[in-house]
Protein backbone atom coordinates (compact mmCIF):
# COMPACT_ATOMS: atom_id res chain seq x y z
CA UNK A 1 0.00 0.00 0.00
CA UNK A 2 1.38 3.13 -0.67
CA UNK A 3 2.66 5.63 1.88
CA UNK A 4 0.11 8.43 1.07
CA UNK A 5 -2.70 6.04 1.36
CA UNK A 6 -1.22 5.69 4.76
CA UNK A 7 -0.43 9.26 5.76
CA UNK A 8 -1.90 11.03 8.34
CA UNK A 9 -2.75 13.94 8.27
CA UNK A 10 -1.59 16.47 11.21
CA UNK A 11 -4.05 18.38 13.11
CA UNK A 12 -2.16 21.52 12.52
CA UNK A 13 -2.45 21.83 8.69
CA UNK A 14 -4.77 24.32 9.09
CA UNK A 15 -1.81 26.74 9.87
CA UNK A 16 -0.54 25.70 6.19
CA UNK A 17 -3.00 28.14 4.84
CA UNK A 18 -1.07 31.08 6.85
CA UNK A 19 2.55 30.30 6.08
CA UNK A 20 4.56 29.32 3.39
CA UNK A 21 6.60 27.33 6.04
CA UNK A 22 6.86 24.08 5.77
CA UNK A 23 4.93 22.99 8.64
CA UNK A 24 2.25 20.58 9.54
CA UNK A 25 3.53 18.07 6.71
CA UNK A 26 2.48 15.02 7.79
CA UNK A 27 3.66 11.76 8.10
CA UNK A 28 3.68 7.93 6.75
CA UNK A 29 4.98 6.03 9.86
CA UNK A 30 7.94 7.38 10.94
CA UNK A 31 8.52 9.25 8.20
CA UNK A 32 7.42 12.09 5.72
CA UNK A 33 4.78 11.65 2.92
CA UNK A 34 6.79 11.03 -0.70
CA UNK A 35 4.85 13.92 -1.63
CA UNK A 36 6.54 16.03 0.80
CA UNK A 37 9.75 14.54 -0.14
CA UNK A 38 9.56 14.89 -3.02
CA UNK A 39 8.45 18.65 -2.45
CA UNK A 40 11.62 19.49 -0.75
CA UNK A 41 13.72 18.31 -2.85
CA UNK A 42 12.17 20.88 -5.75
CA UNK A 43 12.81 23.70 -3.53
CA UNK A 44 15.85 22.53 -2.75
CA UNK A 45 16.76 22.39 -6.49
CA UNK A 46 15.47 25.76 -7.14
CA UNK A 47 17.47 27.52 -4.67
CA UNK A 48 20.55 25.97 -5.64
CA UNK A 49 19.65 26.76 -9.21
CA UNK A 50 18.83 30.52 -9.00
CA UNK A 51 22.38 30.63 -6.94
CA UNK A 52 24.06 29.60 -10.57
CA UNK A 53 21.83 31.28 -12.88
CA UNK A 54 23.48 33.18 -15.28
CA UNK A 55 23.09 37.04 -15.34
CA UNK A 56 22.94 39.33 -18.09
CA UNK A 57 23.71 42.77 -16.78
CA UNK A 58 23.45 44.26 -20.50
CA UNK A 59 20.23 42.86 -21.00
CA UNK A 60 19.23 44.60 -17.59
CA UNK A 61 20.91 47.83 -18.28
CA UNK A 62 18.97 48.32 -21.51
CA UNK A 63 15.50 47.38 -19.62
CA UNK A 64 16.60 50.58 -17.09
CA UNK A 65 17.34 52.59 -19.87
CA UNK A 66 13.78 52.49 -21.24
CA UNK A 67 12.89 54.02 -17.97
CA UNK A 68 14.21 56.89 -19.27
CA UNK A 69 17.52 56.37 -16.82
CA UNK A 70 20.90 56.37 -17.96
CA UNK A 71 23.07 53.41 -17.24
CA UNK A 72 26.44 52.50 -16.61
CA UNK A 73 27.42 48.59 -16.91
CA UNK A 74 30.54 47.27 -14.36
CA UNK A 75 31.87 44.40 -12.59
CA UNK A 76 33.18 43.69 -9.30
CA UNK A 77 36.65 42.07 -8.50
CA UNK A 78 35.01 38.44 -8.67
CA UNK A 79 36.02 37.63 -12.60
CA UNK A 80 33.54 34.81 -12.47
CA UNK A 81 30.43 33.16 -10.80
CA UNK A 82 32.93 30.58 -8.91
CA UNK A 83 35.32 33.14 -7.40
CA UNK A 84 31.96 35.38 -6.44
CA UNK A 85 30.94 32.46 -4.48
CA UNK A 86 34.40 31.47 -2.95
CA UNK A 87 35.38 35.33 -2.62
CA UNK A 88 32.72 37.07 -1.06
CA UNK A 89 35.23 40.22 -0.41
CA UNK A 90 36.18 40.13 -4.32
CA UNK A 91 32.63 40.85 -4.38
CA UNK A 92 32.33 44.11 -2.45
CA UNK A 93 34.98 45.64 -4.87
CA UNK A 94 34.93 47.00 -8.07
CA UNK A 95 37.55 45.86 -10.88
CA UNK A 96 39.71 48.74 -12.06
CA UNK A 97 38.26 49.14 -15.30
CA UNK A 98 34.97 49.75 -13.99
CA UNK A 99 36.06 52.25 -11.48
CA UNK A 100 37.68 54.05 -14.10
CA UNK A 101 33.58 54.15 -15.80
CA UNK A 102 32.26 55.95 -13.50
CA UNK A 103 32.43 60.01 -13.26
CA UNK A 104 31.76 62.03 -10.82
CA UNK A 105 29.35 64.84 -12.34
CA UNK A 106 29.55 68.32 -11.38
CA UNK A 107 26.81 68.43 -9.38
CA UNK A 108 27.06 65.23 -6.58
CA UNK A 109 24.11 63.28 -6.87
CA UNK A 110 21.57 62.95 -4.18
CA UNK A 111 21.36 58.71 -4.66
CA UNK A 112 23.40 56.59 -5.97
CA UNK A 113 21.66 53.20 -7.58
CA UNK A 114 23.22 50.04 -8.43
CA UNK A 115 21.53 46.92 -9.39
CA UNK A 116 23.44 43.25 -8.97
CA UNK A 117 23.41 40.17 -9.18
CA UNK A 118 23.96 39.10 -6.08
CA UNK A 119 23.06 35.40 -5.02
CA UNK A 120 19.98 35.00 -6.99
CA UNK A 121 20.12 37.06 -11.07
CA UNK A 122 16.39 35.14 -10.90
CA UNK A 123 15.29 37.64 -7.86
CA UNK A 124 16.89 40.70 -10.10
CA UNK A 125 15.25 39.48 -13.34
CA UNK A 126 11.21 38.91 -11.92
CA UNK A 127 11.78 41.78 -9.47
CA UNK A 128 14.14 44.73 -9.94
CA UNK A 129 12.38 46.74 -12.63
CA UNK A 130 9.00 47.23 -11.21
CA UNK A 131 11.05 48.35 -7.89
CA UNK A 132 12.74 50.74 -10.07
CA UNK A 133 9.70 51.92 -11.66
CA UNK A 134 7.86 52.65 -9.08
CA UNK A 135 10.92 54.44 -7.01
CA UNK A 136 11.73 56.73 -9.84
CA UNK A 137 8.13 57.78 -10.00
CA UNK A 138 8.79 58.77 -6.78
CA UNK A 139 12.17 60.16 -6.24
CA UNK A 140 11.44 62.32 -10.02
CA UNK A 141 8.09 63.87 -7.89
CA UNK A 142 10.94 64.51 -4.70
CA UNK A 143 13.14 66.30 -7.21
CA UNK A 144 16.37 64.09 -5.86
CA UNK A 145 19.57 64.19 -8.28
CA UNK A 146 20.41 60.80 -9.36
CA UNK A 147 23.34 58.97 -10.74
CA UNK A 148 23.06 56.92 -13.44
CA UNK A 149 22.02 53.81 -12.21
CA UNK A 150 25.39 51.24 -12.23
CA UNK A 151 24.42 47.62 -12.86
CA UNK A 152 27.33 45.58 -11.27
CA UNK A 153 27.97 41.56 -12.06
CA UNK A 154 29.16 39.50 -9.29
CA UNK A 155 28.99 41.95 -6.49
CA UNK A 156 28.31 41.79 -2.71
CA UNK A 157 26.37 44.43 -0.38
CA UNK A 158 29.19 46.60 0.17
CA UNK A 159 30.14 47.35 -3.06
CA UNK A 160 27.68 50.01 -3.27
CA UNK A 161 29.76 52.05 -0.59
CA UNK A 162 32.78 51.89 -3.42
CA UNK A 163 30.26 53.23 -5.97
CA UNK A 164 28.63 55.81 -4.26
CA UNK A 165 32.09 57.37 -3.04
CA UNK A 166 33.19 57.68 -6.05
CA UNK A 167 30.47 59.09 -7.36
CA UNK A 168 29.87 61.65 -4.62
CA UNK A 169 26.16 60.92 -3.68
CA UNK A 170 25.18 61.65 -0.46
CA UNK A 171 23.28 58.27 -0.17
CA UNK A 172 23.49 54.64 -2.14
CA UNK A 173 21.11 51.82 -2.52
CA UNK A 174 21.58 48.20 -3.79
CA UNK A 175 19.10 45.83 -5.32
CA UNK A 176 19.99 42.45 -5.53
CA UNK A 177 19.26 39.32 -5.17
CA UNK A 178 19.18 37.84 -1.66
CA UNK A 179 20.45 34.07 -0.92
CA UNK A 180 17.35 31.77 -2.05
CA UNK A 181 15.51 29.91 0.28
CA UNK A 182 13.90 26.34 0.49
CA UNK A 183 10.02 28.75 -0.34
CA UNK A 184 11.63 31.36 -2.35
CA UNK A 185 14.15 31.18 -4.99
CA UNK A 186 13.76 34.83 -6.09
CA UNK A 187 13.57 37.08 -3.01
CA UNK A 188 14.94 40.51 -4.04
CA UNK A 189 16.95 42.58 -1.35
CA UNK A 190 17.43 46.37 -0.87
CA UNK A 191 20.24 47.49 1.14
CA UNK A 192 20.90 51.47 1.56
CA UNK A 193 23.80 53.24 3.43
CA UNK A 194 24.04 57.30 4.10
CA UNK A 195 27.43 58.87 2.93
CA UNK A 196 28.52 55.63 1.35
CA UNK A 197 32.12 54.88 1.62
CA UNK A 198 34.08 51.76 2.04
CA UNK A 199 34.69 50.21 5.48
CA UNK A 200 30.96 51.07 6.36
CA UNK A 201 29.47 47.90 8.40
CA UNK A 202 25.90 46.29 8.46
CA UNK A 203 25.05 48.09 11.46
CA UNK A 204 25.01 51.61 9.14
CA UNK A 205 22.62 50.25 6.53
CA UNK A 206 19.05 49.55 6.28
CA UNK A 207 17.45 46.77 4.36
CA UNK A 208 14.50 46.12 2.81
CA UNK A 209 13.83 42.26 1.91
CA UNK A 210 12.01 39.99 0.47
CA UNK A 211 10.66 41.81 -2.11
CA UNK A 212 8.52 39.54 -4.62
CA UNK A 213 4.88 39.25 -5.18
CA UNK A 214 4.48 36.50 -2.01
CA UNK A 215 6.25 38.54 0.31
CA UNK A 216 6.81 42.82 -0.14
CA UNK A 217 5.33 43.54 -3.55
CA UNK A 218 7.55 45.81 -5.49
CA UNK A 219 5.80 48.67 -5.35
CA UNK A 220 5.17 48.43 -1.30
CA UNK A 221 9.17 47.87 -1.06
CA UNK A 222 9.98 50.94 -3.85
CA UNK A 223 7.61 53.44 -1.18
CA UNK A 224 9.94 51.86 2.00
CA UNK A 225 12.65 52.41 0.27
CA UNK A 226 12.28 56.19 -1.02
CA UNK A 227 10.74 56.88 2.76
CA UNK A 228 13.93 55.77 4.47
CA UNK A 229 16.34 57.63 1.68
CA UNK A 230 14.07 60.47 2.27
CA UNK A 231 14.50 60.47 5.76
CA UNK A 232 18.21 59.37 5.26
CA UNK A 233 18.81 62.22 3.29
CA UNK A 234 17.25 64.77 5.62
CA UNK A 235 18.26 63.64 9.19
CA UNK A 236 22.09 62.65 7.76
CA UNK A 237 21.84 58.88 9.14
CA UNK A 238 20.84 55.17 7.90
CA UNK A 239 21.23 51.92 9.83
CA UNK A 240 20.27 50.80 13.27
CA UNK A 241 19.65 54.88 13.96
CA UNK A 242 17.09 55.15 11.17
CA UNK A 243 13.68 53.60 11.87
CA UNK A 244 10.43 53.00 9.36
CA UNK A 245 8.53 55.81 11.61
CA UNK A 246 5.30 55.74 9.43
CA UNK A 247 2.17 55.71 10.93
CA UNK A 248 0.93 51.85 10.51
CA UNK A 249 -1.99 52.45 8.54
CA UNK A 250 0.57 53.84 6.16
CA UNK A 251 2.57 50.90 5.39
CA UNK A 252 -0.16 48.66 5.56
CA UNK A 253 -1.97 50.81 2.64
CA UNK A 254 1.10 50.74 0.86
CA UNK A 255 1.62 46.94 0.75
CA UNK A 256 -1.57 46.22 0.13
């Protein structure tokens, strides 16, 4: 007989309805339902997928620039997908050449914006445009300067503190993709730092994650994200000293 005929079902499954946890799952003796097995292992797949899958920052770059945002294409110190993930400091760095891409204008910019790979190019792919989208909208009605957005292969949190020193913005955010999990493979991250400059720790940036249609829609995240620059940009701090201070029935509007 098979082993789902003999499953039982557990009284909590209920909860399975509020979660995408992987709860309540079960069981065919003393172990789990091949269904659930077999379940897993998908996920399990998935993630370790989206942690190869190849990016195509060109193919990005031009999707920005119909956005009506210039772009600027570089790549860390991490020549290739292997040393990104056995080099997570080659990561935070930009290669020479790239450096040498970027100009400082004569006006600093308010924001800096790069967009990366990170540890899922799925997340970046499904996720980053409509964050973009919606932030521009935004930051264009705000009147903030902007760089031209720097889409960076291979590169780590930090790097944006490289980027934005050298182009002089008073304040740098990163979108990329976050390390995939067992229930989702292409969680987008935001991570954004005041006066951006290298050697600036976790504790000085805030972060905005999750972002996908199951968790923080895009739009929801690109309002977060342009209230804490805002408020970065005004009271001259970001990290642990910067809090979401919006009244409650404001976020919840926005994210719904």
């Amino acid at each position: 007989m098979s082993d789902e005929l003999l499953a039982k079902p557990d009284p909590w499954r209920r909860l399975r309805e509020l979660t995408p946890a992987r709860i309540a799952l079960g069981r065919a003796g003393g172990s789990l339902p091949t269904h659930e097995q077999l379940d897993f292992q998908r996920s399990h797949a998935q993630a370790r997928d989206a942690v190869q899958e190849p990016f195509d920052p060109a193919s990005l770059a031009a999707q920005i620039a119909r956005l009506g945002l210039p772009t600027v294409v570089a790549h860390s110190e991490a020549v290739d997908r292997k040393t990104f993930l056995a080099r997570p400091d080659l990561g935070r760095r930009l290669a020479d050449e790239s450096r040498r891409l970027l100009t400082r204008g004569a006006e600093p910019p308010d924001v800096a914006i790069i967009v990366s790979d990170g540890l899922s190019a799925l997340a970046v792919e499904r996720h980053a445009i409509g964050v973009l989208a919606a932030l521009m909208s935004l930051a264009r009605r705000d009147g903030w300067r902007l760089a031209p957005v720097t889409v960076v292969s291979h590169g780590r949190v930090a790097i944006e503190d490289e980027i934005g020193q050298v182009l002089g913005a008073q304040a740098a955010v990163i979108l990329l993709g976050e390390r995939p999990g067992l229930s989702s493979p292409d969680s987008l991250g935001a991570y954004l730092v005041f006066d951006p400059r290298p050697g600036r720790t976790d504790a000085e940036r805030n972060c905005v994650s999750n972002i996908r249609p199951a968790g923080l829609p895009p739009a929801a995240a690109a309002a977060t994200i342009h209230y804490l620059l805002g408020e970065a940009l005004r009271r001259k701090i970001s990290g642990v000293a910067l809090k979401d201070e919006r009244p409650a029935v404001e976020r919840l509007a926005n994210e719904t």
